[in-house]
Protein backbone atom coordinates (compact mmCIF):
# COMPACT_ATOMS: atom_id res chain seq x y z
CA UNK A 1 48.73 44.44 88.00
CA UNK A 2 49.63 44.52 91.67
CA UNK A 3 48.08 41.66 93.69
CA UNK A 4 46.79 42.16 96.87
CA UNK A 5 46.98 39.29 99.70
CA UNK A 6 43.52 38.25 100.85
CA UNK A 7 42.18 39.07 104.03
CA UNK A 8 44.08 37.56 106.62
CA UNK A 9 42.91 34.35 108.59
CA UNK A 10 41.24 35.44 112.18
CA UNK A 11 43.71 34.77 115.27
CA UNK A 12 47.14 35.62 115.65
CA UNK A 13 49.32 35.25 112.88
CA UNK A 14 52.36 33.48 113.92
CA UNK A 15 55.74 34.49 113.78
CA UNK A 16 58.49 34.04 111.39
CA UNK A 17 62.22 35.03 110.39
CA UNK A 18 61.37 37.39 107.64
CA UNK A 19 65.33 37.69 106.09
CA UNK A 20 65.01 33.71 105.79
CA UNK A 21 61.34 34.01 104.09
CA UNK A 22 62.51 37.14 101.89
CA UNK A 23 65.69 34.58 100.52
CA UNK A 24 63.11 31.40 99.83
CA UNK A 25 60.80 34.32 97.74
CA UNK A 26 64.25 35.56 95.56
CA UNK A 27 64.38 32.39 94.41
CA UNK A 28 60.76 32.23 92.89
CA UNK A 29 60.72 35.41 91.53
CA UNK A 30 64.07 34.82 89.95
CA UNK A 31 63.24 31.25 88.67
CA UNK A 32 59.69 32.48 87.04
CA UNK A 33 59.57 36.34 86.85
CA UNK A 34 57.54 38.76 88.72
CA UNK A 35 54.12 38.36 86.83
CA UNK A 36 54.33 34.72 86.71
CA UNK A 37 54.90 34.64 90.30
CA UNK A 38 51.41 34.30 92.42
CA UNK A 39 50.25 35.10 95.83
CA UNK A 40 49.95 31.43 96.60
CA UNK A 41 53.59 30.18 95.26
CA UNK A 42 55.00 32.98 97.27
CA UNK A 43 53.54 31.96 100.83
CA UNK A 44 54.16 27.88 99.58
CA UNK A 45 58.01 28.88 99.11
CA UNK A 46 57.88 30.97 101.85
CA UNK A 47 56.50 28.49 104.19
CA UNK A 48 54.19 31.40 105.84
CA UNK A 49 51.32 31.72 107.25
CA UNK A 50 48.93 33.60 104.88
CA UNK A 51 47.78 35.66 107.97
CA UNK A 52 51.06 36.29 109.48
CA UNK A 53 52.03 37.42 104.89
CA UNK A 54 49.66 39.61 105.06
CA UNK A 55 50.76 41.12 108.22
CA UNK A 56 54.22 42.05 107.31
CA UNK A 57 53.17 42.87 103.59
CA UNK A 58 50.34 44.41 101.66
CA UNK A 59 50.64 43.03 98.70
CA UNK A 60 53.33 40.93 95.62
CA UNK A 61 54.70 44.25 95.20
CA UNK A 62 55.69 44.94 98.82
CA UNK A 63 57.21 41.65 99.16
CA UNK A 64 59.00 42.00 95.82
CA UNK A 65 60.55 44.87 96.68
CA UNK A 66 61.82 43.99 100.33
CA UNK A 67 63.40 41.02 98.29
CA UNK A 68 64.81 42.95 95.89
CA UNK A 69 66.81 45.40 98.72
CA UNK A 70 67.48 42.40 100.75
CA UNK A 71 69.00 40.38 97.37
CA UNK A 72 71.46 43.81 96.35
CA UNK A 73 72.48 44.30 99.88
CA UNK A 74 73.93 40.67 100.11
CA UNK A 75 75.24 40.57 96.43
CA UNK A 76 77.24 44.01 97.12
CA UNK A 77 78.89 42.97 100.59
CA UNK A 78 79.74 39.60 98.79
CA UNK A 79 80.71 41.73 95.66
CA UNK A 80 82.57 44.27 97.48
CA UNK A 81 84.82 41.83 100.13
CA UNK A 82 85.75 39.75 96.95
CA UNK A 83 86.97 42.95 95.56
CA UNK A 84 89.30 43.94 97.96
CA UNK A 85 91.19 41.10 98.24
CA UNK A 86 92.61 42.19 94.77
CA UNK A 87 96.31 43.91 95.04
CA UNK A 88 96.02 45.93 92.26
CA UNK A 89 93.45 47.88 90.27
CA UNK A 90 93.42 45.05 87.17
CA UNK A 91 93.19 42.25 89.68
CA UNK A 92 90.49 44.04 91.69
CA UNK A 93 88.63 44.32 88.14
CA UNK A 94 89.58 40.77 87.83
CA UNK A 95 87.63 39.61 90.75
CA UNK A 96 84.22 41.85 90.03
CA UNK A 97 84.56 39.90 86.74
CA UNK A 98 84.86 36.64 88.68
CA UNK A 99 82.34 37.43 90.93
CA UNK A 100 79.63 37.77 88.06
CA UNK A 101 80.98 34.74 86.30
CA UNK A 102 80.57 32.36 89.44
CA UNK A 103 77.15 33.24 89.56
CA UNK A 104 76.46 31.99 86.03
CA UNK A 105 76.95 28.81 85.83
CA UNK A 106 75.58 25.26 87.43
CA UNK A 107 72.14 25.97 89.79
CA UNK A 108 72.46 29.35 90.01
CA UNK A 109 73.57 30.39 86.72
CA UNK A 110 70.30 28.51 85.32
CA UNK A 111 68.10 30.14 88.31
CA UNK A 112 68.86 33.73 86.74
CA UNK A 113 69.43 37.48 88.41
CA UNK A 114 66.80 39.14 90.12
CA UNK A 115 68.15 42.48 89.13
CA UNK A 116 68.31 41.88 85.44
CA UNK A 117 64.90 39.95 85.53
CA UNK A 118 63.09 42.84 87.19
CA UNK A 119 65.23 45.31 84.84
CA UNK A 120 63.48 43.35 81.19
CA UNK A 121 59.90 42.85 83.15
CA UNK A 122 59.10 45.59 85.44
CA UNK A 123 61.58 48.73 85.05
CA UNK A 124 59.65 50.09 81.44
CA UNK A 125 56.01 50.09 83.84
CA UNK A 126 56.75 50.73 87.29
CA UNK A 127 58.44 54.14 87.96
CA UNK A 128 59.58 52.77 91.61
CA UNK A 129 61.16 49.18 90.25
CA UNK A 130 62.93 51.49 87.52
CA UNK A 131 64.21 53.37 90.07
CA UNK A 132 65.98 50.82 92.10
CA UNK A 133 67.08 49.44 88.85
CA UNK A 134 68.68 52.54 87.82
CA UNK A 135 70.58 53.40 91.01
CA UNK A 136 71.78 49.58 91.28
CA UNK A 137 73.54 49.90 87.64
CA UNK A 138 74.74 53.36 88.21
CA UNK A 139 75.74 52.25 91.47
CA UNK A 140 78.03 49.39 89.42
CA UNK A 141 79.51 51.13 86.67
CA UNK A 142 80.53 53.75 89.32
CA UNK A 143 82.93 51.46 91.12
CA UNK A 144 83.99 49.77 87.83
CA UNK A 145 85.55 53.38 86.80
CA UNK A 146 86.65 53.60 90.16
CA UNK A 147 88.59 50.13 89.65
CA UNK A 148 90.12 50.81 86.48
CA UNK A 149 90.99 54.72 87.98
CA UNK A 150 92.79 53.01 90.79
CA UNK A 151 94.47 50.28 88.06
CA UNK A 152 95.65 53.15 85.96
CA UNK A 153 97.11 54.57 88.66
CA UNK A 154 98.83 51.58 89.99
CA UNK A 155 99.96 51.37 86.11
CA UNK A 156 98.31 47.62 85.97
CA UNK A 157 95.67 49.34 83.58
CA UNK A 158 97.08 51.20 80.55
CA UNK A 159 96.32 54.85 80.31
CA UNK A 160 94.97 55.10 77.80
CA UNK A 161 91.53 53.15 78.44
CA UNK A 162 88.96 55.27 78.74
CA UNK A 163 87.44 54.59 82.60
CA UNK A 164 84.65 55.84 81.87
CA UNK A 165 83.62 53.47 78.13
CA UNK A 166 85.75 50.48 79.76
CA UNK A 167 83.54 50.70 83.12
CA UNK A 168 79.91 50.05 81.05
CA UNK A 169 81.43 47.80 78.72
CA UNK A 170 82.56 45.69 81.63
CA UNK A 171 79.10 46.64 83.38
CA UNK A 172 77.35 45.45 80.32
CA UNK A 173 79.55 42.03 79.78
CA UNK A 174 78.92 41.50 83.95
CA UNK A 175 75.13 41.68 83.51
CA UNK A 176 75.14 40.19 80.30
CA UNK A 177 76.80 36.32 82.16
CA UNK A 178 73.52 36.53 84.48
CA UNK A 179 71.49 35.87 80.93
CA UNK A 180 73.80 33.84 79.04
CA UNK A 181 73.88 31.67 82.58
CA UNK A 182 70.58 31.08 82.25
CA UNK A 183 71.11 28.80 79.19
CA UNK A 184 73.64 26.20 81.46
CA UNK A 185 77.00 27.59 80.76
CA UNK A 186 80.05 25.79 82.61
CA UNK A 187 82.84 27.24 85.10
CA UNK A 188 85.46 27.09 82.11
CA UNK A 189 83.22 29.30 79.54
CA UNK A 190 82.18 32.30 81.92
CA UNK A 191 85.68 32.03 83.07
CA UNK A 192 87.18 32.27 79.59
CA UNK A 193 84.95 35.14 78.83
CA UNK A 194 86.29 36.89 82.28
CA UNK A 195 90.10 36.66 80.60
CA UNK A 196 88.92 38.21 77.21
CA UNK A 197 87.34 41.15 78.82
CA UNK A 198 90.33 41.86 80.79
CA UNK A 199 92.33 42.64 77.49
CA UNK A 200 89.99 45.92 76.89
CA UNK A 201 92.02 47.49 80.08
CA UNK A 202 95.63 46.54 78.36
C-alpha cells in the first residue's frame, strides 16, 4: 500500500540537497525492503524536514522511485567506465564481472541491491516498479552480448559461445553475487566465482 506523507508543517519548508537525501534513503530501502521501510525512517535517514519531504515528494512511492533512477544512473556510469578500461572483449567481461563481485562483499555486500530487492518485493504488484526492473535487466544482458560480440571478434572469446545464452547466464551469476553478498561473503570467494564464470566464454 502506498503511503502518503502527512500534511506538511505550516511555514516554509527549508531547503535541502535532494541527490545527497535520495543516497541516505538507498540505503534504507536496501538494508530493510520497500514495505518495511516507513515514512518516518525515511525523513530520520534523510535528515529532512517533514515539510520540506513532502514538498519535493507525494508519497514512499515517489521517493522510492527517484532513488531507484538516481541508484542505476550511478551504478551504470561506475559500471560502464570500469568496463572500458578492459583491452579486449574477455577482459571487458572480466571487469563487469568484477564490478558485481566488489559490491558483494564486506558493508555493502551485506547492505544488499536495490535493484534485485525491488525486483523479489515490488516488480510481481506494481506495473511501474516492474517496468524499471525490466528495462534495467534488459538493459544488462544487452551489453553483456555486446561484450562477448566484441570478445569473439577480437578472438579472446571462442566462437562458438552462444552471445546471446552466455550474456543471461553471466546476467544471472552478476545479480545472483548481490544475494549471495548479503550472507557476508569475502573479496577471495566472489572473486573466485568471477574466474569460474569466465570459463563459459572459452
Amino acid at each position: 500500500m502506498t503511503q502518503t506523507l502527512p500534511p506538511a508543517a505550516r511555514g516554509r519548508p527549508r531547503e535541502f540537497d535532494i541527490d545527497a537525501a535520495l543516497d541516505k534513503a538507498a540505503r534504507v530501502f536496501s538494508e530493510r525492503g520497500y514495505h518495511a521501510t516507513s515514512i518516518t525512517e525515511l525523513t530520520q535517514a534523510m535528515e529532512v524536514a517533514q515539510g520540506s519531504l513532502y514538498k519535493a515528494f507525494k508519497d514512499k512511492k515517489a521517493i522510492f522511485l527517484a532513488v531507484f533512477d538516481r541508484f542505476k544512473q550511478q551504478r551504470r556510469e561506475a559500471f560502464d567506465a570500469l568496463v572500458a578500461d578492459g583491452k579486449t572483449g574477455r577482459e571487458q567481461v572480466r571487469n563487469a564481472l568484477t564490478f558485481y563481485a566488489e559490491s558483494s562483499h564486506g558493508f555493502e555486500g551485506r547492505q544488499g541491491c536495490l535493484i534485485i530487492g525491488s525486483a523479489v518485493e515490488l516488480a510481481i504488484s506494481d506495473d511501474e516498479i516492474a517496468e524499471r526492473v525490466r528495462f534495467s535487466m534488459a538493459h544488462d544482458e544487452a551489453v553483456m552480448q555486446s561484450l562477448i560480440r566484441h570478445g569473439q571478434a577480437d578472438g579472446s572469446i571462442a566462437a562458438s559461445v552462444s552471445a546471446e545464452g552466455a550474456a543471461r547466464a553471466l546476467v544471472c551469476l552478476m545479480k545472483g553475487m548481490r544475494i549471495v553478498g548479503k550472507t557476508g561473503r569475502s573479496r577471495a570467494e566472489m572473486t573466485e566465482a568471477v574466474m569460474a564464470a569466465l570459463r563459459i566464454l572459452d
